[in-house]
PDB file of N, CA and C in Angstrom:
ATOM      1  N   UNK A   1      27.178 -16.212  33.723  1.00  0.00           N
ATOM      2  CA  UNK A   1      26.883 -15.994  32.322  1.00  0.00           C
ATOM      3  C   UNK A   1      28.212 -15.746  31.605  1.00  0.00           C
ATOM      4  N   UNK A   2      28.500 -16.545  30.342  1.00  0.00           N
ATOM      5  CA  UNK A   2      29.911 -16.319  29.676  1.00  0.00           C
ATOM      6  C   UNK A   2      29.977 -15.219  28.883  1.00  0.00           C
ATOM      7  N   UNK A   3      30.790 -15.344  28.325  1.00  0.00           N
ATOM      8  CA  UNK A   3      30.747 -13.809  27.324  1.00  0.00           C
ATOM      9  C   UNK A   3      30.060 -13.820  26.306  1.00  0.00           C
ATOM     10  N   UNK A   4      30.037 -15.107  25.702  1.00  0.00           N
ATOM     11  CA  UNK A   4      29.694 -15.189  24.310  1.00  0.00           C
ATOM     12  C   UNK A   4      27.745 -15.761  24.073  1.00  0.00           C
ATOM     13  N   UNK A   5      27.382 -15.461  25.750  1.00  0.00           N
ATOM     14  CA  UNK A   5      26.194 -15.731  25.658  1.00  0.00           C
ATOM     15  C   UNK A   5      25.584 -14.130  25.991  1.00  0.00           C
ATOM     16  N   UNK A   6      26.240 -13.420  26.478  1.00  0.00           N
ATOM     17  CA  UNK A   6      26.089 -12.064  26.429  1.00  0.00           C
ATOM     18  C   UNK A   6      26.138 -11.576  25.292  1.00  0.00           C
ATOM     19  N   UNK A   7      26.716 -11.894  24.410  1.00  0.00           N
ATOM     20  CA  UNK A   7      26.908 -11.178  23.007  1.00  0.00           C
ATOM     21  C   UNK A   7      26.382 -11.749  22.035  1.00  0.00           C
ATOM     22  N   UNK A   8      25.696 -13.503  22.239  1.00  0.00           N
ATOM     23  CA  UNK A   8      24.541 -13.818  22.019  1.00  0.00           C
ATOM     24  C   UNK A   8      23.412 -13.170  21.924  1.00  0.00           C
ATOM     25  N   UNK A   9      22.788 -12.473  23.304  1.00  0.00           N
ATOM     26  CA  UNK A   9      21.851 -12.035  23.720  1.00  0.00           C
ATOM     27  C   UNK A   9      21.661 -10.704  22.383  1.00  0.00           C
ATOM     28  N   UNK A  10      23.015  -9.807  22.578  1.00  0.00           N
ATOM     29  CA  UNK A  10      23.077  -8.668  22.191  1.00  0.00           C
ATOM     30  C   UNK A  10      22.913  -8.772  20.508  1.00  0.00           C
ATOM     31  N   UNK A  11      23.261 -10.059  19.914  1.00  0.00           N
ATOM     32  CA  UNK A  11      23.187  -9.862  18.593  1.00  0.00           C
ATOM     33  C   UNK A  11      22.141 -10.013  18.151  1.00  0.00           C
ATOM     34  N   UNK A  12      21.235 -11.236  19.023  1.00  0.00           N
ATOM     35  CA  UNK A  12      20.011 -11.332  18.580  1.00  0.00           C
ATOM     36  C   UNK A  12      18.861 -10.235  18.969  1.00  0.00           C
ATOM     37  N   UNK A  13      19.509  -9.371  19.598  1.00  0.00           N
ATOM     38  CA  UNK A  13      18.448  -7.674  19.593  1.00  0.00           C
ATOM     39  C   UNK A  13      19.144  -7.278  18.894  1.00  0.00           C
ATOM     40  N   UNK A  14      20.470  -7.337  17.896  1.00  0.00           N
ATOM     41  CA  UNK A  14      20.938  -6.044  16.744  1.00  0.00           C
ATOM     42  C   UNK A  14      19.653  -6.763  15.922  1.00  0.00           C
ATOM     43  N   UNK A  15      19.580  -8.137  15.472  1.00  0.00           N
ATOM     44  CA  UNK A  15      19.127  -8.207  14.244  1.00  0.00           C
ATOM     45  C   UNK A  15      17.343  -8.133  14.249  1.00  0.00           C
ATOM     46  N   UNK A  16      17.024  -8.489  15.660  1.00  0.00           N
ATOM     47  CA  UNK A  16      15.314  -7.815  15.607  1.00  0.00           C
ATOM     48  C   UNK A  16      15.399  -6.417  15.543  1.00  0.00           C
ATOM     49  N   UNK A  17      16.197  -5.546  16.198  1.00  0.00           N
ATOM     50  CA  UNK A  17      15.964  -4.179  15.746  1.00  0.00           C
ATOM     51  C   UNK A  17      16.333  -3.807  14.214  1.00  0.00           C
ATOM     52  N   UNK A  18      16.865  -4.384  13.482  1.00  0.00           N
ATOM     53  CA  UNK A  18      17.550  -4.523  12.097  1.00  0.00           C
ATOM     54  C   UNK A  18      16.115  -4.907  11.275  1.00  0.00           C
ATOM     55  N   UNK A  19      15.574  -6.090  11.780  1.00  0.00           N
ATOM     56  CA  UNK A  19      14.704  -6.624  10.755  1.00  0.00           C
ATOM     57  C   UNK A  19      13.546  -5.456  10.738  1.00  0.00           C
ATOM     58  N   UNK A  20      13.127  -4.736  12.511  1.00  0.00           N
ATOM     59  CA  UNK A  20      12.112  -3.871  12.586  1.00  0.00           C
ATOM     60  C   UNK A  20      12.504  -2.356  11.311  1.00  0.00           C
ATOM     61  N   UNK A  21      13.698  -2.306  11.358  1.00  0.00           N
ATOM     62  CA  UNK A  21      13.702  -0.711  10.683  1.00  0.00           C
ATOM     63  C   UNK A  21      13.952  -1.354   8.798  1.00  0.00           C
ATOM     64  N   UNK A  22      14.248  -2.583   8.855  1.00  0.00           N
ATOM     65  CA  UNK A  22      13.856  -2.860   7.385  1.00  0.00           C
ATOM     66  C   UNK A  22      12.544  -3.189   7.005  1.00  0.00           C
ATOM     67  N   UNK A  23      11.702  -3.809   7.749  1.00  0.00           N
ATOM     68  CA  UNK A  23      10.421  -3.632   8.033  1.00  0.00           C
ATOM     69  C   UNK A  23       9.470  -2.337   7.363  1.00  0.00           C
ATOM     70  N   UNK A  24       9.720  -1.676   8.594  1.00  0.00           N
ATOM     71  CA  UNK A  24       9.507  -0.195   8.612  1.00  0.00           C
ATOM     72  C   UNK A  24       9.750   0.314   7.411  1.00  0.00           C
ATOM     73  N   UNK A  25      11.124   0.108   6.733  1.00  0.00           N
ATOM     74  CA  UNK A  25      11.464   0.850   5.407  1.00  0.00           C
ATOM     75  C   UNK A  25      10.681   0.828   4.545  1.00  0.00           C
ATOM     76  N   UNK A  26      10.406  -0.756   4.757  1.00  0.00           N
ATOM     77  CA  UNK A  26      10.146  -1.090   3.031  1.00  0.00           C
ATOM     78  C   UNK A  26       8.671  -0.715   3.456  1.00  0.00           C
ATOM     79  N   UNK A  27       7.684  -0.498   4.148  1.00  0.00           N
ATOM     80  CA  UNK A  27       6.582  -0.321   4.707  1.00  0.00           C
ATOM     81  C   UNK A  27       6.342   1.406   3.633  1.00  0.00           C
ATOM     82  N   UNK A  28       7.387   2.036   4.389  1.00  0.00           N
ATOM     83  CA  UNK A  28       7.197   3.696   3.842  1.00  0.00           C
ATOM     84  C   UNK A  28       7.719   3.468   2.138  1.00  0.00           C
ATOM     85  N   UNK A  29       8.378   2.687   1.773  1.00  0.00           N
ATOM     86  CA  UNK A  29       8.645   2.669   0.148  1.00  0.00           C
ATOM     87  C   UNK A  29       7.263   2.665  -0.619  1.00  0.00           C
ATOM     88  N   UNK A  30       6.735   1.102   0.281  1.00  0.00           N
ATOM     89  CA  UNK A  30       5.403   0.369  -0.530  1.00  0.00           C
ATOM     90  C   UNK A  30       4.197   1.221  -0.388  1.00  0.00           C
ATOM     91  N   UNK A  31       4.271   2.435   0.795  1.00  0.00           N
ATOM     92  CA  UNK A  31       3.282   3.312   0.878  1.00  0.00           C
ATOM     93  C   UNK A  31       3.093   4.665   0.089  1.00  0.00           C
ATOM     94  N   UNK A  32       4.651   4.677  -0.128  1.00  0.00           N
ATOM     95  CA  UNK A  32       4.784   5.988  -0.820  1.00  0.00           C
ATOM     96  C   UNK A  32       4.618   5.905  -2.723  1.00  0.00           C
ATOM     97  N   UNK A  33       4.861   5.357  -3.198  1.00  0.00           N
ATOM     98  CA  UNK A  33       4.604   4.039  -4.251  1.00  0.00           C
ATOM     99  C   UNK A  33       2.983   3.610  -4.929  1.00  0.00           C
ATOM    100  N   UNK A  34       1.612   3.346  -3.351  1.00  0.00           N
ATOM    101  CA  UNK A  34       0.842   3.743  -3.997  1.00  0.00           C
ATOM    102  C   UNK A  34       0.401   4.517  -3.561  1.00  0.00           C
ATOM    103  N   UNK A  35       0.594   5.520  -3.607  1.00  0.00           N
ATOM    104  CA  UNK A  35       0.670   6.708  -3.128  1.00  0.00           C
ATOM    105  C   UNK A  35       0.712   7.447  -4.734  1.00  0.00           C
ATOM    106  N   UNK A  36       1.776   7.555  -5.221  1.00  0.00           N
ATOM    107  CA  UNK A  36       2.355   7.846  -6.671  1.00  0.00           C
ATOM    108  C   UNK A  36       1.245   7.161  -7.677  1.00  0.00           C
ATOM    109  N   UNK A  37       0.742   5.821  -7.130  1.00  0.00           N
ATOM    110  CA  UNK A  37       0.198   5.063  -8.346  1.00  0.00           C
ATOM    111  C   UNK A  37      -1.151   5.233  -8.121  1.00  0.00           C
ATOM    112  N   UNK A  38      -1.874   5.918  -7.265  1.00  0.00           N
ATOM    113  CA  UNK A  38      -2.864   6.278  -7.298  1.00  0.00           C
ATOM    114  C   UNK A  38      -3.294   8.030  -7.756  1.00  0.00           C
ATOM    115  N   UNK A  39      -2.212   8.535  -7.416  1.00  0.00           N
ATOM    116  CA  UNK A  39      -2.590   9.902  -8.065  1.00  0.00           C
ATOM    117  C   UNK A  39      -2.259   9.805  -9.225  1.00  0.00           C
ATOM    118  N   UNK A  40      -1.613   9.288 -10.260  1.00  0.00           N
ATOM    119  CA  UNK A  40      -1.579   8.743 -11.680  1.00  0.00           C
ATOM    120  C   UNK A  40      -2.837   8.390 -12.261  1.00  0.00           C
ATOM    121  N   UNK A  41      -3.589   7.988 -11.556  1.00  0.00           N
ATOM    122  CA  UNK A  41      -4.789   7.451 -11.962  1.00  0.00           C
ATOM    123  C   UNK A  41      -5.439   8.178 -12.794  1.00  0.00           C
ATOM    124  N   UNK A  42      -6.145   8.173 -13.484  1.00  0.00           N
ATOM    125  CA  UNK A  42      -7.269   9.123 -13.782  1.00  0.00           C
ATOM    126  C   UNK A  42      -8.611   9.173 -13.259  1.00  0.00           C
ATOM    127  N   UNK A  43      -8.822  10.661 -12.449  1.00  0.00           N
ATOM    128  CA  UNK A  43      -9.973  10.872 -12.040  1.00  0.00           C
ATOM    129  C   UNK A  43     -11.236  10.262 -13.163  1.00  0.00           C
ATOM    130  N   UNK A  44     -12.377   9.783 -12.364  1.00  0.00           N
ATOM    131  CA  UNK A  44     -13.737   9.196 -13.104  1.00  0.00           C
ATOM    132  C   UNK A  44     -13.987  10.604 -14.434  1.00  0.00           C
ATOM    133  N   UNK A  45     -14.429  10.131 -15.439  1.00  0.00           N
ATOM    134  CA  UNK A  45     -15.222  11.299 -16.307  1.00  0.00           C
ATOM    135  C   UNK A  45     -16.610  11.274 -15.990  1.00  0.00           C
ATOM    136  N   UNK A  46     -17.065  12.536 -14.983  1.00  0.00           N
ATOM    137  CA  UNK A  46     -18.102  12.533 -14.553  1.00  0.00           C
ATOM    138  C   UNK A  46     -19.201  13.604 -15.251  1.00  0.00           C
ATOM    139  N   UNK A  47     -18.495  13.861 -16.630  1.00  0.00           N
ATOM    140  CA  UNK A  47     -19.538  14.511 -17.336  1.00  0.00           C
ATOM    141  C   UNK A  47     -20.302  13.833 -18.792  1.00  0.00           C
ATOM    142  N   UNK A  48     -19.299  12.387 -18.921  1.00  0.00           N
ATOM    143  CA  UNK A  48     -19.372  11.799 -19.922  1.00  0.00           C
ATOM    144  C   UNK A  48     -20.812  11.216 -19.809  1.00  0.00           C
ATOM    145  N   UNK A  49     -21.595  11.494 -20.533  1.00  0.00           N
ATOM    146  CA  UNK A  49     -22.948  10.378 -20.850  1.00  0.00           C
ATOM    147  C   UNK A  49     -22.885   8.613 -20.713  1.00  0.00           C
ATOM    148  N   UNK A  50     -24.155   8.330 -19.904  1.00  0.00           N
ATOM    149  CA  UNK A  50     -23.770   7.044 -20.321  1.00  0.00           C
ATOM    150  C   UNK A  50     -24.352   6.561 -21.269  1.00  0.00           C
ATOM    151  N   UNK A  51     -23.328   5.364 -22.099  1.00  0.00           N
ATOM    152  CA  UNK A  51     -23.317   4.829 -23.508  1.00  0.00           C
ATOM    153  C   UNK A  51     -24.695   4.505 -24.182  1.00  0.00           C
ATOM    154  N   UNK A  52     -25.745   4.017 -23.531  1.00  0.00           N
ATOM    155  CA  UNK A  52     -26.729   4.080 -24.106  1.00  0.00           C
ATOM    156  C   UNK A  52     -27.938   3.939 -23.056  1.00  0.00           C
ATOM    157  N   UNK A  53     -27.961   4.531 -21.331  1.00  0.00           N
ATOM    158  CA  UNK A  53     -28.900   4.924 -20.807  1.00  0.00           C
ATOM    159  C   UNK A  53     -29.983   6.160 -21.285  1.00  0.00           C
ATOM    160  N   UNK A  54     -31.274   6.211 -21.134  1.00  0.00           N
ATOM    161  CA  UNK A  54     -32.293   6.684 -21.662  1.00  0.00           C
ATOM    162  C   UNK A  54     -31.900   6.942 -23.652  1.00  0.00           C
ATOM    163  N   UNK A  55     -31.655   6.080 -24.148  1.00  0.00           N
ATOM    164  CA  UNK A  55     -31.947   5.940 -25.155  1.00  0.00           C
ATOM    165  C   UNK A  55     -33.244   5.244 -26.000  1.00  0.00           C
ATOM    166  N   UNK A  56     -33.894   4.346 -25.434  1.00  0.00           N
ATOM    167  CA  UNK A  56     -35.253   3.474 -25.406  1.00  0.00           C
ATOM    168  C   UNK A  56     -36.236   3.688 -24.174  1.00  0.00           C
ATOM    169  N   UNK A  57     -37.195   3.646 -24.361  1.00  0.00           N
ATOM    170  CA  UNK A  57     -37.942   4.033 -23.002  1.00  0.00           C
ATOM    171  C   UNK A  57     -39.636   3.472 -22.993  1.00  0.00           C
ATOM    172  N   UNK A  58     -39.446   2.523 -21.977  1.00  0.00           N
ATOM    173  CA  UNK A  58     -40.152   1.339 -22.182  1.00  0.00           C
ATOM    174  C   UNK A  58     -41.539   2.617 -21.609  1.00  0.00           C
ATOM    175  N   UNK A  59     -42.356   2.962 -22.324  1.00  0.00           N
ATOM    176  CA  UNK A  59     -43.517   3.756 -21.824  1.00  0.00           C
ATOM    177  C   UNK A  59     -45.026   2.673 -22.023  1.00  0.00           C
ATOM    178  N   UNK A  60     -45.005   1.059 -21.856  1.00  0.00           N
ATOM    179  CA  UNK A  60     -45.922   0.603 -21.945  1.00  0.00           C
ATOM    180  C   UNK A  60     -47.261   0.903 -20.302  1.00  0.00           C
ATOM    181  N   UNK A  61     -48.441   0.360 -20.576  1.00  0.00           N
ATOM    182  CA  UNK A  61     -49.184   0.671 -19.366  1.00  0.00           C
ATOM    183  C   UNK A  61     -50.122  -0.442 -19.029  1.00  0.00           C
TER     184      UNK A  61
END
């Protein structure tokens, strides 16, 4: 085995371990992100009436 197939070997595991922890990074950015964009949200208004339920009321028989 020559040298430069040894250091072949070795570069092409720097850059899969490289691509895994940029991977990884951008993984915890894009999580943390909606993360932020969901607690922004606004909770439902769960006391608000709805707009025009029981307003008419079909009481035929």
């Amino acid at each position: 085995m020559t040298l430069s197939s040894m250091m072949g070997a070795q570069v092409s595991e720097l850059r899969h371990t490289l691509n895994l922890n940029l991977l990884k990074s951008q993984m915890a950015t894009e999580t943390a992100q909606a993360v932020v964009m969901l607690q922004k949200m606004a909770p439902p208004a769960a006391s608000s009436p709805h707009p025009y339920k029981g307003i008419a009321v079909d009481v035929k028989a």
